[in-house]
Protein backbone atom coordinates (compact mmCIF):
# COMPACT_ATOMS: atom_id res chain seq x y z
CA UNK A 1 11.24 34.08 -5.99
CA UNK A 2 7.48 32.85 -7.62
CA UNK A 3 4.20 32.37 -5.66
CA UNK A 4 1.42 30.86 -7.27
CA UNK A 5 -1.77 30.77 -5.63
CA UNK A 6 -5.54 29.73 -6.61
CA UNK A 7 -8.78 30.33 -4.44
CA UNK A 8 -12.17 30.41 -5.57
CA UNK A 9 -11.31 31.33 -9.53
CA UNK A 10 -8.75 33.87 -8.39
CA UNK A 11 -4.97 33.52 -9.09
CA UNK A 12 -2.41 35.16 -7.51
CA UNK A 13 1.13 34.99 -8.59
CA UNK A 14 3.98 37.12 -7.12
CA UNK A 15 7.09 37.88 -8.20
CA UNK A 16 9.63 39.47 -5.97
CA UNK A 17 13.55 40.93 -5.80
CA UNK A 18 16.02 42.41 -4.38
CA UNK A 19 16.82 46.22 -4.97
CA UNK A 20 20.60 46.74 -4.10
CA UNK A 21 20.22 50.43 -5.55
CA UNK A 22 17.91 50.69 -2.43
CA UNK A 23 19.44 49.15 0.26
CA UNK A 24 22.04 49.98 2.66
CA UNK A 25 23.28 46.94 4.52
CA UNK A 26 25.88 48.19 6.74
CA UNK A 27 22.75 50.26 8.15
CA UNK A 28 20.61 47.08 8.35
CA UNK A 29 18.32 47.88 5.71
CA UNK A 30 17.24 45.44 2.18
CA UNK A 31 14.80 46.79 -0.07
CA UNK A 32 12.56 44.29 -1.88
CA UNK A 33 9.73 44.40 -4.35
CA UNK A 34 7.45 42.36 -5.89
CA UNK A 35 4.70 42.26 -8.66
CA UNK A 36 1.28 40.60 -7.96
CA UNK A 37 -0.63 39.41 -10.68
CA UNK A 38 -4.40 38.88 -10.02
CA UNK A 39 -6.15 37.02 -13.12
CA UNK A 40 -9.80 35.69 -12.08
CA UNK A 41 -10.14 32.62 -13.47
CA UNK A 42 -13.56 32.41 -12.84
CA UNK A 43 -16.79 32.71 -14.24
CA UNK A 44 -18.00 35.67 -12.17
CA UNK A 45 -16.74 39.06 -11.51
CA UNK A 46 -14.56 39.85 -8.27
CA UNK A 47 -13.62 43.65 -6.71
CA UNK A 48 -10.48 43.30 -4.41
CA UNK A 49 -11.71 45.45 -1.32
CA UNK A 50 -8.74 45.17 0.88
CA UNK A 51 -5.27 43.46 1.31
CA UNK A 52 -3.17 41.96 4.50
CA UNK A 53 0.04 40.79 4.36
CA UNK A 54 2.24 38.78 6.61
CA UNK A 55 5.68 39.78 6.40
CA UNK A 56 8.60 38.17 8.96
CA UNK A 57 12.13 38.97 9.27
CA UNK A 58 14.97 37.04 9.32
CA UNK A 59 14.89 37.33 13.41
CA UNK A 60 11.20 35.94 12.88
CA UNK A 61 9.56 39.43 14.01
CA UNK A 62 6.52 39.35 12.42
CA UNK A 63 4.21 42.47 11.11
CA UNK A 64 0.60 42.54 9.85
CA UNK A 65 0.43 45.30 7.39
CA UNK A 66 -3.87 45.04 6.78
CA UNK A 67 -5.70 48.32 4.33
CA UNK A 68 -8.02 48.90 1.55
CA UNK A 69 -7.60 47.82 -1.59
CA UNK A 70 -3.80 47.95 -3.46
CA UNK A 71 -1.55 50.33 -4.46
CA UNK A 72 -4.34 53.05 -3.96
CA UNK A 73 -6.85 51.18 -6.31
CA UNK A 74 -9.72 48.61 -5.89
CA UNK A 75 -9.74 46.62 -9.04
CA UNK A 76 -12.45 45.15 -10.31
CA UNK A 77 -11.60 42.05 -12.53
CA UNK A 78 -14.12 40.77 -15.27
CA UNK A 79 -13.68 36.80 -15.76
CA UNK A 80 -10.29 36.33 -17.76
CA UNK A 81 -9.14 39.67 -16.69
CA UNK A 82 -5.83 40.67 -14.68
CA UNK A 83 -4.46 43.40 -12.33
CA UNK A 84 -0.73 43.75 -12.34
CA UNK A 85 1.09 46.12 -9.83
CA UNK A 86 4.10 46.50 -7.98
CA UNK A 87 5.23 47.26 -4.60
CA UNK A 88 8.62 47.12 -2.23
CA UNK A 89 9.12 45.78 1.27
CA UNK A 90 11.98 47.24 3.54
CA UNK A 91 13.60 44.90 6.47
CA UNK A 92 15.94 45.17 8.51
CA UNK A 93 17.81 41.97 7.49
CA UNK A 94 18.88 40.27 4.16
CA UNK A 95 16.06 37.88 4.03
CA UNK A 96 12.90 36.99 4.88
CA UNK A 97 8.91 36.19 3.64
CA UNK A 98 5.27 37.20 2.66
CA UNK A 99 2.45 35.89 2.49
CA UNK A 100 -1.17 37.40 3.04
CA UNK A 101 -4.80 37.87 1.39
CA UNK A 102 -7.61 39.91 -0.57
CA UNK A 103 -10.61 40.56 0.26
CA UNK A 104 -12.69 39.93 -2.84
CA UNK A 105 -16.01 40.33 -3.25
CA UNK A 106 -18.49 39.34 -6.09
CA UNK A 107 -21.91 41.04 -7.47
CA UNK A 108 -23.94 37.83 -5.68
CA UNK A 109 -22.75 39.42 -2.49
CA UNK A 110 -19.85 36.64 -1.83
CA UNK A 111 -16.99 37.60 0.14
CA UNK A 112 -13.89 35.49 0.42
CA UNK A 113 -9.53 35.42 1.08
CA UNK A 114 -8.05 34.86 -2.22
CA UNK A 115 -4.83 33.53 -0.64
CA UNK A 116 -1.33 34.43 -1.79
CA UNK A 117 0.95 31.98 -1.20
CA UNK A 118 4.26 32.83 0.44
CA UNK A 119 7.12 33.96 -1.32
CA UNK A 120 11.38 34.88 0.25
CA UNK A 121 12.75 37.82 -0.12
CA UNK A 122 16.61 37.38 -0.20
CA UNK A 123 19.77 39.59 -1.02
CA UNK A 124 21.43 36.87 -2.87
CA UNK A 125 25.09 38.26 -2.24
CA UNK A 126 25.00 37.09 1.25
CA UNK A 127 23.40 33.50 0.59
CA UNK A 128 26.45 30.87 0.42
């Protein structure tokens, strides 16, 4: 599944998958990951400060998962420059979605949510 997102010059595309090597359905658990790209498509430079993600469940429980920067790193993209890294998402049932925000902020002082559009994350063995 692809997520394609644009705010304020910065794009954020995810990728994401299913990891059957990692999951264990008969004890109720799917592992997922996705890759984020971040490109700044803008004409100033951004620093990502912090991330929060929305992630639900196929029961609809929802959890907030909110920290600084990604992956251990705050990247700071130059105008036509991109940040690529990947993470995984355990849940307790074979599908469900993210969505969430960075905190960027530029040299002028600007800080803003460059959005990232919502993505599924589904084993696809058990979709008919």
């Amino acid at each position: 599944m692809i997520s394609d997102a644009l705010t304020d010059g910065i794009r954020v595309r995810v990728r994401s998958a299913f990891v059957p090597g990692r999951s264990d359905p008969s004890r109720k658990f799917w592992f997922f990951v996705y890759q984020v790209t971040i490109i700044n498509e803008g004409e100033q430079a951004a620093t990502l400060k912090s991330r929060h993600w929305v992630i639900q469940d196929g029961t609809g429980h929802v959890e907030h998962v909110r920290g600084p920067g990604v992956v251990g790193e705050q990247p700071r993209l130059e105008p036509g420059a991109e940040h690529v890294y990947t993470s995984g998402c355990p849940l307790s049932t074979n599908i469900g979605s993210m969505k969430g925000s960075f905190e960027m902020h530029r040299d002028d002082g600007q800080i803003f949510e460059a959005q990232v559009a919502g993505f599924t994350l589904v084993d696809p063995s058990t979709i008919n």
